[in-house]
C-alpha atoms as a PDB file:
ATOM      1  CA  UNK A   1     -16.724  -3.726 -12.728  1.00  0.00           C
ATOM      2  CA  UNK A   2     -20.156  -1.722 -12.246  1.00  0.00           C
ATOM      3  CA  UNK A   3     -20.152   1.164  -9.822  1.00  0.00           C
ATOM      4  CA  UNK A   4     -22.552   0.228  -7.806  1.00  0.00           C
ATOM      5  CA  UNK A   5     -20.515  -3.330  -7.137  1.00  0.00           C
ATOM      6  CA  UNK A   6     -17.277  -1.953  -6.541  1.00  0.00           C
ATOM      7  CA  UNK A   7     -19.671  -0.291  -4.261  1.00  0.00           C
ATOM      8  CA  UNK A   8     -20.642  -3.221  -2.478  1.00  0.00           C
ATOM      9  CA  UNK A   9     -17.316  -5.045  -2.525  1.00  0.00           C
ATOM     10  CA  UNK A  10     -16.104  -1.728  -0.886  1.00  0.00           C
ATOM     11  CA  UNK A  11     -18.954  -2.170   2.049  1.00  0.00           C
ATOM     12  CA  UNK A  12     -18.561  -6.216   2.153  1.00  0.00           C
ATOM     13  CA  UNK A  13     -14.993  -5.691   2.859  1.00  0.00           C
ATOM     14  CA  UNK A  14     -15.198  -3.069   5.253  1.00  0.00           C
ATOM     15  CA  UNK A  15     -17.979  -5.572   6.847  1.00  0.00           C
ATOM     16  CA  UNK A  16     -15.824  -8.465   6.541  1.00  0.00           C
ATOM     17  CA  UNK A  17     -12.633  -6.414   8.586  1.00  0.00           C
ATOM     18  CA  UNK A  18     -15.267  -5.295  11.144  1.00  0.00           C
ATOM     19  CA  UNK A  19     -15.929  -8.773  12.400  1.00  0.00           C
ATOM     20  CA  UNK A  20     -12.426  -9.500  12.495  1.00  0.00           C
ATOM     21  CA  UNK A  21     -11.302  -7.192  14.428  1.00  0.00           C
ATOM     22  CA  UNK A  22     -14.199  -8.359  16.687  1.00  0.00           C
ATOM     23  CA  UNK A  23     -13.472 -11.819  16.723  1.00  0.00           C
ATOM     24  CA  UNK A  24      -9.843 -10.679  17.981  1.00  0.00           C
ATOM     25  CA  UNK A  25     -11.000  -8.812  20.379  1.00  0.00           C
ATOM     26  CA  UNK A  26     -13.347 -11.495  21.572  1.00  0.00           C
ATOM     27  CA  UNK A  27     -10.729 -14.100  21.694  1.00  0.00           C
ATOM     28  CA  UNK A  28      -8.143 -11.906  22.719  1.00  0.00           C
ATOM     29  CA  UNK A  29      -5.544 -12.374  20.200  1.00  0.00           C
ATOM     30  CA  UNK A  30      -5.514  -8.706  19.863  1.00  0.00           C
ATOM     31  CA  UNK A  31      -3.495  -6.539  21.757  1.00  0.00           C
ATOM     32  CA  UNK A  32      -5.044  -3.300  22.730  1.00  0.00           C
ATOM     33  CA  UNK A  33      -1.953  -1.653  21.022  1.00  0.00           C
ATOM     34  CA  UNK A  34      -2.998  -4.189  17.840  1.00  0.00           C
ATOM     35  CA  UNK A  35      -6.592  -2.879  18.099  1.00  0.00           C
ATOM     36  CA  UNK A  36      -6.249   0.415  18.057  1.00  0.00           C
ATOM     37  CA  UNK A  37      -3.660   0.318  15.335  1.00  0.00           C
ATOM     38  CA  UNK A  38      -6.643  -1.346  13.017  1.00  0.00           C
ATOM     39  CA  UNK A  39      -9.341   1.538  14.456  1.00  0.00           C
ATOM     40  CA  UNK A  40      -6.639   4.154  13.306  1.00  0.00           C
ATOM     41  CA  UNK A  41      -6.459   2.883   9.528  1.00  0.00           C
ATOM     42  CA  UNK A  42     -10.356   2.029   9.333  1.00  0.00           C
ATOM     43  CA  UNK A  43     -10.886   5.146   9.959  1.00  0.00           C
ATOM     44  CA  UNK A  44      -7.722   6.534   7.296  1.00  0.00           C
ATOM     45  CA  UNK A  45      -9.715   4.268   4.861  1.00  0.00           C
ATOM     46  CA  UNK A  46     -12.875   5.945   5.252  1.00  0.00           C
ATOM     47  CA  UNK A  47     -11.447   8.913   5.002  1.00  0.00           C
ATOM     48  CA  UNK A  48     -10.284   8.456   1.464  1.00  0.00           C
ATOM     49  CA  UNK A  49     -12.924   6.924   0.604  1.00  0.00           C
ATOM     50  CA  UNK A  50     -15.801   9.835   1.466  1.00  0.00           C
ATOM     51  CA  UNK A  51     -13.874  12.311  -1.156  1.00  0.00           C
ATOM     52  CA  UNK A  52     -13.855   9.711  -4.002  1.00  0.00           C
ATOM     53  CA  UNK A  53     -17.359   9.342  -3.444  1.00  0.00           C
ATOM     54  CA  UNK A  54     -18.063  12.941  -3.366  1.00  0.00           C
ATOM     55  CA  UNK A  55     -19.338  12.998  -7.091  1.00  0.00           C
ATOM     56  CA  UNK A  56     -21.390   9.774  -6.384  1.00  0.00           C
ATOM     57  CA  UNK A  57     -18.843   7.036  -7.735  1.00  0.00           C
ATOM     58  CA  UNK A  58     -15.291   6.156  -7.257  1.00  0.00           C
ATOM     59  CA  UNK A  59     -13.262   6.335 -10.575  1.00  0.00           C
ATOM     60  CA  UNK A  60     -10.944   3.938 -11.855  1.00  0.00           C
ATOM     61  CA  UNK A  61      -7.805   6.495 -11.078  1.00  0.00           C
ATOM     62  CA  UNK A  62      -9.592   6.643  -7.300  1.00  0.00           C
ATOM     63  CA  UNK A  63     -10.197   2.977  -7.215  1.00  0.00           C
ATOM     64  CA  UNK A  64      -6.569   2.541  -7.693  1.00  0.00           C
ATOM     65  CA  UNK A  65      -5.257   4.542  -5.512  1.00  0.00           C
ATOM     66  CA  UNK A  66      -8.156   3.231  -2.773  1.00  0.00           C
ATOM     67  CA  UNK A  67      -6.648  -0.097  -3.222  1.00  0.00           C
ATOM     68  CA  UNK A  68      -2.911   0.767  -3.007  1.00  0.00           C
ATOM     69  CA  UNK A  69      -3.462   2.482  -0.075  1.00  0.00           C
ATOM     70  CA  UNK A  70      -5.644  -0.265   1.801  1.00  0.00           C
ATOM     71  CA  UNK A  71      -2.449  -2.526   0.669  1.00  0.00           C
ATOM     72  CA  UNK A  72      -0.147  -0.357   2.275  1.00  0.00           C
ATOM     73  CA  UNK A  73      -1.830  -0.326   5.706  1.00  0.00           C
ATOM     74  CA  UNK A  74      -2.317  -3.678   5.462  1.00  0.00           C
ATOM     75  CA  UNK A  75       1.489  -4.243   4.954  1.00  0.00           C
ATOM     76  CA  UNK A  76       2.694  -1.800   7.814  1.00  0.00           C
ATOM     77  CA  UNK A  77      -0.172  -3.726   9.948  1.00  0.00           C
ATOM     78  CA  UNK A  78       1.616  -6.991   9.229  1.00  0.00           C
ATOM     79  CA  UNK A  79       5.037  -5.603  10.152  1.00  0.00           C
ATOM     80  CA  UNK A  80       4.036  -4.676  13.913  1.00  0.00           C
END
């Protein structure tokens, strides 16, 4: 996978989550407890995300470890 489309998979998905969380809110099958919750590890995500792009590309080793992470929350999220 290319750079610059792990790139764009990176900003589709982040996209994708956006609207979600919008479409929750919308609807209301979010509680404000779930919504903030899913602000809190956006914003976690981006976080380790800037560094790995520091150089101007995410590395295999940082993909990796991008992805894990993004699991993780996503597990925890699932949990509560």
């Amino acid at each position: 996978m290319g750079i610059s489309n792990a790139n764009a998979q990176l900003r589709k998905h982040s996209q994708h989550q956006k609207l979600r969380i919008k479409q929750g809110v919308k609807s209301g099958e979010l509680t404000k407890k779930e919504i903030k919750n899913l602000i809190k590890e956006r914003k976690e995500i981006h976080q380790n995300v800037k560094p790995a792009k520091s150089d101007g590309k995410i590395k295999p080793g940082e993909r990796k470890i991008l992805e894990k992470n993004k699991y993780n929350k996503a597990m925890r999220s699932k949990k509560t």
